[in-house]
N, C-alpha and C. Protein backbone atom coordinates (compact mmCIF):
# COMPACT_ATOMS: atom_id res chain seq x y z
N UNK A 1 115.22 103.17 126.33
CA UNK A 1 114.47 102.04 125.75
C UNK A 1 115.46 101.00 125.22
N UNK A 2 115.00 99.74 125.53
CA UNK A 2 116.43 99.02 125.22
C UNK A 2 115.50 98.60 123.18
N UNK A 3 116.59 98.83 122.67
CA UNK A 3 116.53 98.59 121.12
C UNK A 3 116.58 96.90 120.54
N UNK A 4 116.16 96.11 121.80
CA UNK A 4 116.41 94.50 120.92
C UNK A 4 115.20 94.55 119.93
N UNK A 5 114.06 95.15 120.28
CA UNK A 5 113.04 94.65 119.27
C UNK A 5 113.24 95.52 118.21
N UNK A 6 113.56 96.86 118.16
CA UNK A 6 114.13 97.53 117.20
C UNK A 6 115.07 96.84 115.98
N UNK A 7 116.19 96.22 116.61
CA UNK A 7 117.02 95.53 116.20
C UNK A 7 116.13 93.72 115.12
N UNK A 8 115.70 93.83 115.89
CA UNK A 8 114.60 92.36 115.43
C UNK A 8 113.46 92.95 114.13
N UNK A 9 113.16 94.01 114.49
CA UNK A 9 112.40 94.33 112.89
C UNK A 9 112.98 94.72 112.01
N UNK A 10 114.56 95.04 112.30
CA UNK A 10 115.41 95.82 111.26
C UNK A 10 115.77 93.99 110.80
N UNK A 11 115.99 93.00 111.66
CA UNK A 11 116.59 91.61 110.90
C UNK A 11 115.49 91.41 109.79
N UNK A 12 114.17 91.27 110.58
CA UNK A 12 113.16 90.69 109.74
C UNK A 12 112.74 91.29 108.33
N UNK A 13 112.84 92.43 108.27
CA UNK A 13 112.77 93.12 107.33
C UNK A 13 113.95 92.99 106.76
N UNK A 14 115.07 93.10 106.77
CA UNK A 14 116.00 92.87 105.65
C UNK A 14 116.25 91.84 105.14
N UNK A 15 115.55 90.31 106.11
CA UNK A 15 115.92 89.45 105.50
C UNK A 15 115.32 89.04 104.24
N UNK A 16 113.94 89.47 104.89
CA UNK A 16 112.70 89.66 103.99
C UNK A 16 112.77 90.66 102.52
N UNK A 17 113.63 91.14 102.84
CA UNK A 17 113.70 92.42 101.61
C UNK A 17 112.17 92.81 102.11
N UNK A 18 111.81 93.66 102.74
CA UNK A 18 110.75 94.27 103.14
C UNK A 18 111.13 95.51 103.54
N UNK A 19 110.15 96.77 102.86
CA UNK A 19 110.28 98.12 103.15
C UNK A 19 109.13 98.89 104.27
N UNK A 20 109.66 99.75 104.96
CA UNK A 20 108.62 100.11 106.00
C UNK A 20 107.97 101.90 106.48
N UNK A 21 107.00 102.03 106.67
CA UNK A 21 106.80 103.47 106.59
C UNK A 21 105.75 103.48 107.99
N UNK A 22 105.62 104.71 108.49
CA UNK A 22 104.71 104.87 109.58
C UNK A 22 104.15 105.72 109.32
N UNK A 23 103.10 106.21 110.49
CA UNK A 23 101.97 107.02 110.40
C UNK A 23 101.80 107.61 112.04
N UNK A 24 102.48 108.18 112.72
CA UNK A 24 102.44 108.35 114.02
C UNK A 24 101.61 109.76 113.67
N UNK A 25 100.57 109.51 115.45
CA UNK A 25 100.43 110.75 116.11
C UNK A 25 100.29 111.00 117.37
N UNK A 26 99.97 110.12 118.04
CA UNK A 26 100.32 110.59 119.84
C UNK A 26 102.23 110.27 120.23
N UNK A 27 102.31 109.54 119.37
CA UNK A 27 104.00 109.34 119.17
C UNK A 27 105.30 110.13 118.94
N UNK A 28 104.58 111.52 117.95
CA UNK A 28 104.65 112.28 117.15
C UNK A 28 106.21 112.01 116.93
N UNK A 29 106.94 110.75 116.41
CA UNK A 29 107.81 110.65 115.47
C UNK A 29 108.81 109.78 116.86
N UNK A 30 108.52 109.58 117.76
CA UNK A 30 109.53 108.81 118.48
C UNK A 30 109.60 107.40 117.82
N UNK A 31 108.50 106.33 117.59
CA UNK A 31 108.79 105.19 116.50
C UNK A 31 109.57 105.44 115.63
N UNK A 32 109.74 106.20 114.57
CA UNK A 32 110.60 106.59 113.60
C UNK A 32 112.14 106.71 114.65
N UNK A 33 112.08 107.36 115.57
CA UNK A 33 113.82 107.80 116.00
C UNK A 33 113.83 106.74 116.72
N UNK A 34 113.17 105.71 116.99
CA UNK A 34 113.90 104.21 117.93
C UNK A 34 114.13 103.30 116.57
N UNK A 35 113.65 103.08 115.33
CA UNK A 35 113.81 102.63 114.52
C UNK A 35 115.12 102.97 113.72
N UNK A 36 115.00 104.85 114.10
CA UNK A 36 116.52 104.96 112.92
C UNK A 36 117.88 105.30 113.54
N UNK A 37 117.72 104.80 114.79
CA UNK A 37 118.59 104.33 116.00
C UNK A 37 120.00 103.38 115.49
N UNK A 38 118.94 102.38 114.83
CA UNK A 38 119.60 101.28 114.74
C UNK A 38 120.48 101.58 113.10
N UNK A 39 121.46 101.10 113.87
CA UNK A 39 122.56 101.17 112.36
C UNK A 39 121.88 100.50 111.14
N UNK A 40 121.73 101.12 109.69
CA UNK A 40 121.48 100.74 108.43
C UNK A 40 119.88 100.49 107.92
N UNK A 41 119.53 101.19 108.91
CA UNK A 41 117.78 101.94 109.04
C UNK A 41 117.18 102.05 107.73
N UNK A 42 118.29 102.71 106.96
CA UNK A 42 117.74 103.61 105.36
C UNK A 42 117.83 101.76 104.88
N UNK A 43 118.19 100.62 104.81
CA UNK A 43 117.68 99.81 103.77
C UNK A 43 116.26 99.51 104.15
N UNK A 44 115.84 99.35 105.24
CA UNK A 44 114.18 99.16 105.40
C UNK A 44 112.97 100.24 105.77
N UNK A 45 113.73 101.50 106.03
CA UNK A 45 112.72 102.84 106.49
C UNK A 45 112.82 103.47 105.94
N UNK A 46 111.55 103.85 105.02
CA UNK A 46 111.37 104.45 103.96
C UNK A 46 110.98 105.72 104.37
N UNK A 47 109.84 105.65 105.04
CA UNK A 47 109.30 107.20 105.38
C UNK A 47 108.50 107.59 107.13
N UNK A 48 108.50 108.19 107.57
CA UNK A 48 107.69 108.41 108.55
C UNK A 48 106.95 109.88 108.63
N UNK A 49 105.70 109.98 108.73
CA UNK A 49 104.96 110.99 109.09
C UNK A 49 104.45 111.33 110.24
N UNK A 50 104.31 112.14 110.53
CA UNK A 50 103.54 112.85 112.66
C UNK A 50 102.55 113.60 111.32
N UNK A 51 101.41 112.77 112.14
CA UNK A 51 99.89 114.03 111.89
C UNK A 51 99.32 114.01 112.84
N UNK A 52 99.55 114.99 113.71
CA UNK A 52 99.41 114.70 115.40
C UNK A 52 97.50 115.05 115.21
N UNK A 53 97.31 116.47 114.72
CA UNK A 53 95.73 116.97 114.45
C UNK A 53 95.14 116.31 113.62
N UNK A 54 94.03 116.57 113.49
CA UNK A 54 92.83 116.02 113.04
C UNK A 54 93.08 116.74 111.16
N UNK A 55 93.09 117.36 111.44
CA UNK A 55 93.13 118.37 109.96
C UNK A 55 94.59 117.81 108.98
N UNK A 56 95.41 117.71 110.04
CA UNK A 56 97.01 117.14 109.48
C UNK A 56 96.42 115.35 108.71
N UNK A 57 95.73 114.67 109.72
CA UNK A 57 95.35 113.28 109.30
C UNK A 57 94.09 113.38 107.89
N UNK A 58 93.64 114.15 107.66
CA UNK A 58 92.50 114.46 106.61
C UNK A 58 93.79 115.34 105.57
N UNK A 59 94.63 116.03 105.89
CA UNK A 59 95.05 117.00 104.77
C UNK A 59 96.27 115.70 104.30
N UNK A 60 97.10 115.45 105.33
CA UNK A 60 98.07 114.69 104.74
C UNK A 60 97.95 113.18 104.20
N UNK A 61 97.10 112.68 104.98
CA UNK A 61 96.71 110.94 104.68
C UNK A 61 95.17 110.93 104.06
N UNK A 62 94.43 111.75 104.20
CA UNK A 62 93.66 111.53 103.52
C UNK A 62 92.56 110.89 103.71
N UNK A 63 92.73 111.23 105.60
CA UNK A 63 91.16 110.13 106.32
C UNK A 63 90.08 110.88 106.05
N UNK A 64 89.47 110.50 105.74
CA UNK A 64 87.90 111.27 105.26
C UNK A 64 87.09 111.85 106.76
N UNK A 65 87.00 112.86 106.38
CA UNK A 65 86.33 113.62 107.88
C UNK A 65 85.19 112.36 108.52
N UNK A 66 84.42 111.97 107.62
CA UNK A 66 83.19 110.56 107.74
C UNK A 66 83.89 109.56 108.92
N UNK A 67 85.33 109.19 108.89
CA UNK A 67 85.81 108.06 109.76
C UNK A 67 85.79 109.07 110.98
N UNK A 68 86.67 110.39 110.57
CA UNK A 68 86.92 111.13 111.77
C UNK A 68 85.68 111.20 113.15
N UNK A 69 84.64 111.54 112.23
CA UNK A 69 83.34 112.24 112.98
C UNK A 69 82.59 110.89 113.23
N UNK A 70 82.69 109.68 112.76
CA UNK A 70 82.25 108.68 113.30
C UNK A 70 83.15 107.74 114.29
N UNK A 71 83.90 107.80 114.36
CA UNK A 71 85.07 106.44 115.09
C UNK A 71 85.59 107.56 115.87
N UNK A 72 86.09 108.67 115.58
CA UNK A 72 86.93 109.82 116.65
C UNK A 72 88.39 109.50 116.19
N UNK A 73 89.35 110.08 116.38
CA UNK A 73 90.40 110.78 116.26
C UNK A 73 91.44 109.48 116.91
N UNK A 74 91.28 109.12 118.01
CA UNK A 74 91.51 108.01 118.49
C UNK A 74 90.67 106.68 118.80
N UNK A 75 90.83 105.85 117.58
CA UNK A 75 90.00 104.75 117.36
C UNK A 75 90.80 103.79 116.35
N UNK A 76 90.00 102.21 116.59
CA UNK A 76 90.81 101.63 115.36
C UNK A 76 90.39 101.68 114.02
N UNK A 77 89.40 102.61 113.98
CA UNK A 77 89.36 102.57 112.60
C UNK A 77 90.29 103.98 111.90
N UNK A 78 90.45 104.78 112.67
CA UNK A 78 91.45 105.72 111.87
C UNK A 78 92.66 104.83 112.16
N UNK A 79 93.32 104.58 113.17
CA UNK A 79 94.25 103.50 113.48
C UNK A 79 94.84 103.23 111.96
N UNK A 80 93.73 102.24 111.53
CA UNK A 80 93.63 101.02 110.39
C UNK A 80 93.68 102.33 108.99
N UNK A 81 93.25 103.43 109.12
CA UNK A 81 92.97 104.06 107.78
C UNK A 81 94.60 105.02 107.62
N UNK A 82 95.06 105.34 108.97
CA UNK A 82 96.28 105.85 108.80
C UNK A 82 97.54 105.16 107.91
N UNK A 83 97.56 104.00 108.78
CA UNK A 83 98.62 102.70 108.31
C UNK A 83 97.81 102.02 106.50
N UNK A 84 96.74 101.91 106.27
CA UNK A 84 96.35 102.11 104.71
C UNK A 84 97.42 102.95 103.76
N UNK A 85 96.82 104.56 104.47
CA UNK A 85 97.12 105.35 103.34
C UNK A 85 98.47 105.87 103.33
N UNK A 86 99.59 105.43 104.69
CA UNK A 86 100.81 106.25 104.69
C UNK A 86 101.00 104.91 103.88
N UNK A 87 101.05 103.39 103.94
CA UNK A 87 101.49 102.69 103.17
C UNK A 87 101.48 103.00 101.91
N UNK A 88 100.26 103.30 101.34
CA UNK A 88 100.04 103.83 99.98
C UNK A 88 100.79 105.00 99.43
N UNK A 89 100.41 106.10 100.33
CA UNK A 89 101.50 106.97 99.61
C UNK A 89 103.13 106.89 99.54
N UNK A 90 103.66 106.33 100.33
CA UNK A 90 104.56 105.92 100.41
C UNK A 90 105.23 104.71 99.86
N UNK A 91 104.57 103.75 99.18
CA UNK A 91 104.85 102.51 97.99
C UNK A 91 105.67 101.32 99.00
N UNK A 92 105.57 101.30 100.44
CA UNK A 92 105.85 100.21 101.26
C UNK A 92 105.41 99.81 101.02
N UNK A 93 106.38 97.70 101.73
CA UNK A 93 105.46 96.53 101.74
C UNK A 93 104.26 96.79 103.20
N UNK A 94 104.97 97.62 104.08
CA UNK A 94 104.07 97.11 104.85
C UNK A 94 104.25 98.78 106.25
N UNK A 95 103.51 98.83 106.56
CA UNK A 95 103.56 100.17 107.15
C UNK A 95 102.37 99.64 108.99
N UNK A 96 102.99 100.88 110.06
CA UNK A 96 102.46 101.29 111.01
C UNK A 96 101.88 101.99 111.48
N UNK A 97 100.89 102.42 111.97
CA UNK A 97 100.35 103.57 112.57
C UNK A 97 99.71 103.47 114.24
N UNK A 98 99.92 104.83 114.75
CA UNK A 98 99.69 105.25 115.84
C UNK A 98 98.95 106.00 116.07
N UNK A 99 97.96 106.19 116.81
CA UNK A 99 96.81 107.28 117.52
C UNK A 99 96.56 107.16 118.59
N UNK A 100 96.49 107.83 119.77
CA UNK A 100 95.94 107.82 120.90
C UNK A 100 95.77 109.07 121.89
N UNK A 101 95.42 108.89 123.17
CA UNK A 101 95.71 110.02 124.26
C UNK A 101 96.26 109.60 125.02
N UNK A 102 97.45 110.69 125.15
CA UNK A 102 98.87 110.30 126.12
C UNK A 102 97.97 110.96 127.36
N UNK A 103 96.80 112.34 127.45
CA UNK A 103 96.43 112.80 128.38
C UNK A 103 96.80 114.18 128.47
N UNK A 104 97.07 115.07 129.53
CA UNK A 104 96.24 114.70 130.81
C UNK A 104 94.53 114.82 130.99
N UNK A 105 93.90 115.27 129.68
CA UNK A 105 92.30 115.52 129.60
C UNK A 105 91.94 114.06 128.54
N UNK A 106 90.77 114.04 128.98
CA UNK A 106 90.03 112.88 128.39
C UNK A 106 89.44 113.70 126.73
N UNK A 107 89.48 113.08 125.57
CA UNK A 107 89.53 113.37 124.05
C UNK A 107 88.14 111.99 123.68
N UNK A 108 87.29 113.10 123.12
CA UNK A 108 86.53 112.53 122.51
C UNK A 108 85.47 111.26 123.58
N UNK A 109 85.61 111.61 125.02
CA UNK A 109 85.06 110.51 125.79
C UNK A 109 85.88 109.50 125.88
N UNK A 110 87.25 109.64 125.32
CA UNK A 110 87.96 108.22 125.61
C UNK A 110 89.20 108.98 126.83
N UNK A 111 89.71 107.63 127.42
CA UNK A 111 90.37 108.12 128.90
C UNK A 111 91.74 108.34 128.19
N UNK A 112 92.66 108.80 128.88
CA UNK A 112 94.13 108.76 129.32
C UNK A 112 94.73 107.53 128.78
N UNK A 113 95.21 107.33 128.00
CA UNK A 113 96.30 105.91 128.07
C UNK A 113 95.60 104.82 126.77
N UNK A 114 94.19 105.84 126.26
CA UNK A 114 93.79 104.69 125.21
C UNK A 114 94.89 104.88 124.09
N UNK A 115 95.67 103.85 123.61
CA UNK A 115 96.28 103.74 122.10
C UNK A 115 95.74 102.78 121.14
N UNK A 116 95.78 103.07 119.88
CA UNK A 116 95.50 102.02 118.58
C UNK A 116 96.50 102.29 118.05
N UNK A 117 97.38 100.81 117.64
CA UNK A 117 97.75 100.32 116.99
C UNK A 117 97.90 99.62 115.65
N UNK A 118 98.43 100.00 114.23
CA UNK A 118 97.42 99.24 112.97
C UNK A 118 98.76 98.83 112.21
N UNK A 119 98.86 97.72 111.62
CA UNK A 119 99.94 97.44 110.91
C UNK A 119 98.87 96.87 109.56
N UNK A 120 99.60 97.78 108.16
CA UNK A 120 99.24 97.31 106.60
C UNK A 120 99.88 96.84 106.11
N UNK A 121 99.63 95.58 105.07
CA UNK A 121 100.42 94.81 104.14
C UNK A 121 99.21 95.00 103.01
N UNK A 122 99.81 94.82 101.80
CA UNK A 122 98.82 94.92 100.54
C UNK A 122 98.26 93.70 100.65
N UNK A 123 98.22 92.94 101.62
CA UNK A 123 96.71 92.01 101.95
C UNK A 123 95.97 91.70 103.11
N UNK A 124 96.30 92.77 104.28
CA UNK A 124 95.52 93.19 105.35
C UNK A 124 95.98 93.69 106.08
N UNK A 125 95.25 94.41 107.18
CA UNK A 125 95.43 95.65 107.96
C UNK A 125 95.02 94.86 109.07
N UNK A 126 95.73 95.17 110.12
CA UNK A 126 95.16 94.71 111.88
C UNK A 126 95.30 95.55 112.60
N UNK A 127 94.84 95.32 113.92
CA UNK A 127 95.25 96.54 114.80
C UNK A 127 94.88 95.90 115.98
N UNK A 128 95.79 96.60 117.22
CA UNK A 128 95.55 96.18 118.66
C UNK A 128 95.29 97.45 119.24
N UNK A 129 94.56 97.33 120.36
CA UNK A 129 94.14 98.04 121.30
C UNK A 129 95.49 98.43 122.55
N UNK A 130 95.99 99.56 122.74
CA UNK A 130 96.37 99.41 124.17
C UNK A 130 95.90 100.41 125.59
N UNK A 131 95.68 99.94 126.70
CA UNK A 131 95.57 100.42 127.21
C UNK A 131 96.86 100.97 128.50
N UNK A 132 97.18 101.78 128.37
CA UNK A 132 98.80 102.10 129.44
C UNK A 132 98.38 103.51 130.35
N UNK A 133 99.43 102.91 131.71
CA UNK A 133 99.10 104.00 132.36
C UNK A 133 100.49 104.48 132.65
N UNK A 134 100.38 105.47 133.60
CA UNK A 134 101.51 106.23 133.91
C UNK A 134 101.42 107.89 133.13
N UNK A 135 102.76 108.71 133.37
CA UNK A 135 102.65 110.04 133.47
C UNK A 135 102.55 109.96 131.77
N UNK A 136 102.25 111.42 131.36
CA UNK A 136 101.89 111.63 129.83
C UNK A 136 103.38 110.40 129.02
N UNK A 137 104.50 111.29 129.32
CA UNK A 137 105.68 110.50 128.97
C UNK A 137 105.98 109.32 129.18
N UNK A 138 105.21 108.14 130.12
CA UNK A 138 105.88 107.11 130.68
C UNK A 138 104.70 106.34 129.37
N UNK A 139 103.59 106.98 129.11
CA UNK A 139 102.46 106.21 128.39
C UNK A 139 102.81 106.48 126.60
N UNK A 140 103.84 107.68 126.37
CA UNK A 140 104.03 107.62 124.83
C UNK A 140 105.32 106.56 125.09
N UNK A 141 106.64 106.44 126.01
CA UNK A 141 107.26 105.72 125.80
C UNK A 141 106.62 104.24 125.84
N UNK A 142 105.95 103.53 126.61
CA UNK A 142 105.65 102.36 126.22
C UNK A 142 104.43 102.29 125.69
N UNK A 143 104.12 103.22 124.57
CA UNK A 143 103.24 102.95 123.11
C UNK A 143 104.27 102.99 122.39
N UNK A 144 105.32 103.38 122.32
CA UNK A 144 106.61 103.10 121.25
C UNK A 144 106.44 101.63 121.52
N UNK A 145 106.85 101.11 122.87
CA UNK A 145 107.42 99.84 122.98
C UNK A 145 106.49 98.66 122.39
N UNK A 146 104.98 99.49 122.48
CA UNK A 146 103.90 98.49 121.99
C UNK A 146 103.61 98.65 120.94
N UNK A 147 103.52 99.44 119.97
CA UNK A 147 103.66 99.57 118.21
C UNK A 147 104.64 98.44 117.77
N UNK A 148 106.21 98.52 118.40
CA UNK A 148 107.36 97.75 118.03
C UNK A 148 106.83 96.32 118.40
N UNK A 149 106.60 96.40 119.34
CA UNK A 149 106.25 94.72 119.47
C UNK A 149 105.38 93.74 118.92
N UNK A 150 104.58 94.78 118.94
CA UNK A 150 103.13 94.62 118.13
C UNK A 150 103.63 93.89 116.28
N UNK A 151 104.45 95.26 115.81
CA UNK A 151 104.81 94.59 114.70
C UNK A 151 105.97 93.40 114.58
N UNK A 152 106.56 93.83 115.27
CA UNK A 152 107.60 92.58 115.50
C UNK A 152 106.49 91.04 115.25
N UNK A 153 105.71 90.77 116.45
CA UNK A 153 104.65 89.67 116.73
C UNK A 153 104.13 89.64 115.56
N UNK A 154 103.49 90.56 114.36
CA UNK A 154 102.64 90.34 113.39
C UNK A 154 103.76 89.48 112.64
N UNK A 155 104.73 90.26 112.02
CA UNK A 155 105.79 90.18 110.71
C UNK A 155 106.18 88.42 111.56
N UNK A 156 106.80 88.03 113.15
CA UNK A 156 106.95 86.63 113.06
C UNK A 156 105.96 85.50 112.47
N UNK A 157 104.99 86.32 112.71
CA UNK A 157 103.76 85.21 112.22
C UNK A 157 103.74 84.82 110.65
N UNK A 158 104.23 86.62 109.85
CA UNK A 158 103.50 86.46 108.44
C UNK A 158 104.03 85.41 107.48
């Protein structure tokens, strides 16, 4: 994976004095290791969590079974509730989260290759949809690439 956008959220964030935390689970911690890739990681990456199960996202973050059993496991509203509460527990300005199915069986009625995306700031939460194809591995590597970009694109805007 080439690391320029890696490199580009580590600028923006330090220039910013901005701290950062994630919430991966179809990812299960590769965002975190393309992020702490980059030389001097520890001034802006605070924390990262993998709650790959359903039980891990309710025991550790604290999604209320109610989002689970209504939106599903992969949706933007856990998406949006992951990146909430790892921000929160974690005392970042601004945090990421990941959910999806890399595959090869379809989860919850949703296909192969659905990802959500959610980036939190203590004054709003967004999230993108992706849809990617390719083998289990070719679809978690470019949901890394689309989390990163994703936030990269938000933080130029903010």
């Amino acid at each position: 994976m080439d690391l320029k956008t890696a490199r580009n959220i580590h600028r923006i964030f330090k220039g910013r004095g901005l701290t950062l935390s994630l919430a991966e689970s179809c990812t299960a911690g590769l965002i975190s290791h393309y992020l702490t890739t980059v030389p001097g990681a520890s001034s802006i990456f605070a924390a990262g969590v993998v709650t790959y199960s359903a039980d891990a996202k309710k025991r550790i973050l604290g999604i209320p079974q109610k989002v689970l059993d209504t939106h599903g496991i992969v949706s933007e509203e856990t998406a949006r509730q992951m990146a909430r509460r790892v921000r929160s527990l974690t005392k970042t300005d601004v945090s990421v989260s990941i959910t999806g199915n890399l595959g090869p069986d379809v989860i919850e009625g949703k296909p192969r290759g659905l990802v959500y995306v959610a980036v939190s700031t203590k004054k709003w939460t967004v999230a993108t949809k992706l849809m990617l194809k390719g083998t289990r591995k070719q679809i978690k590597e470019t949901a890394v690439i689309g989390a990163l970009s994703f936030l990269a694109e938000i933080m130029a805007h903010d």
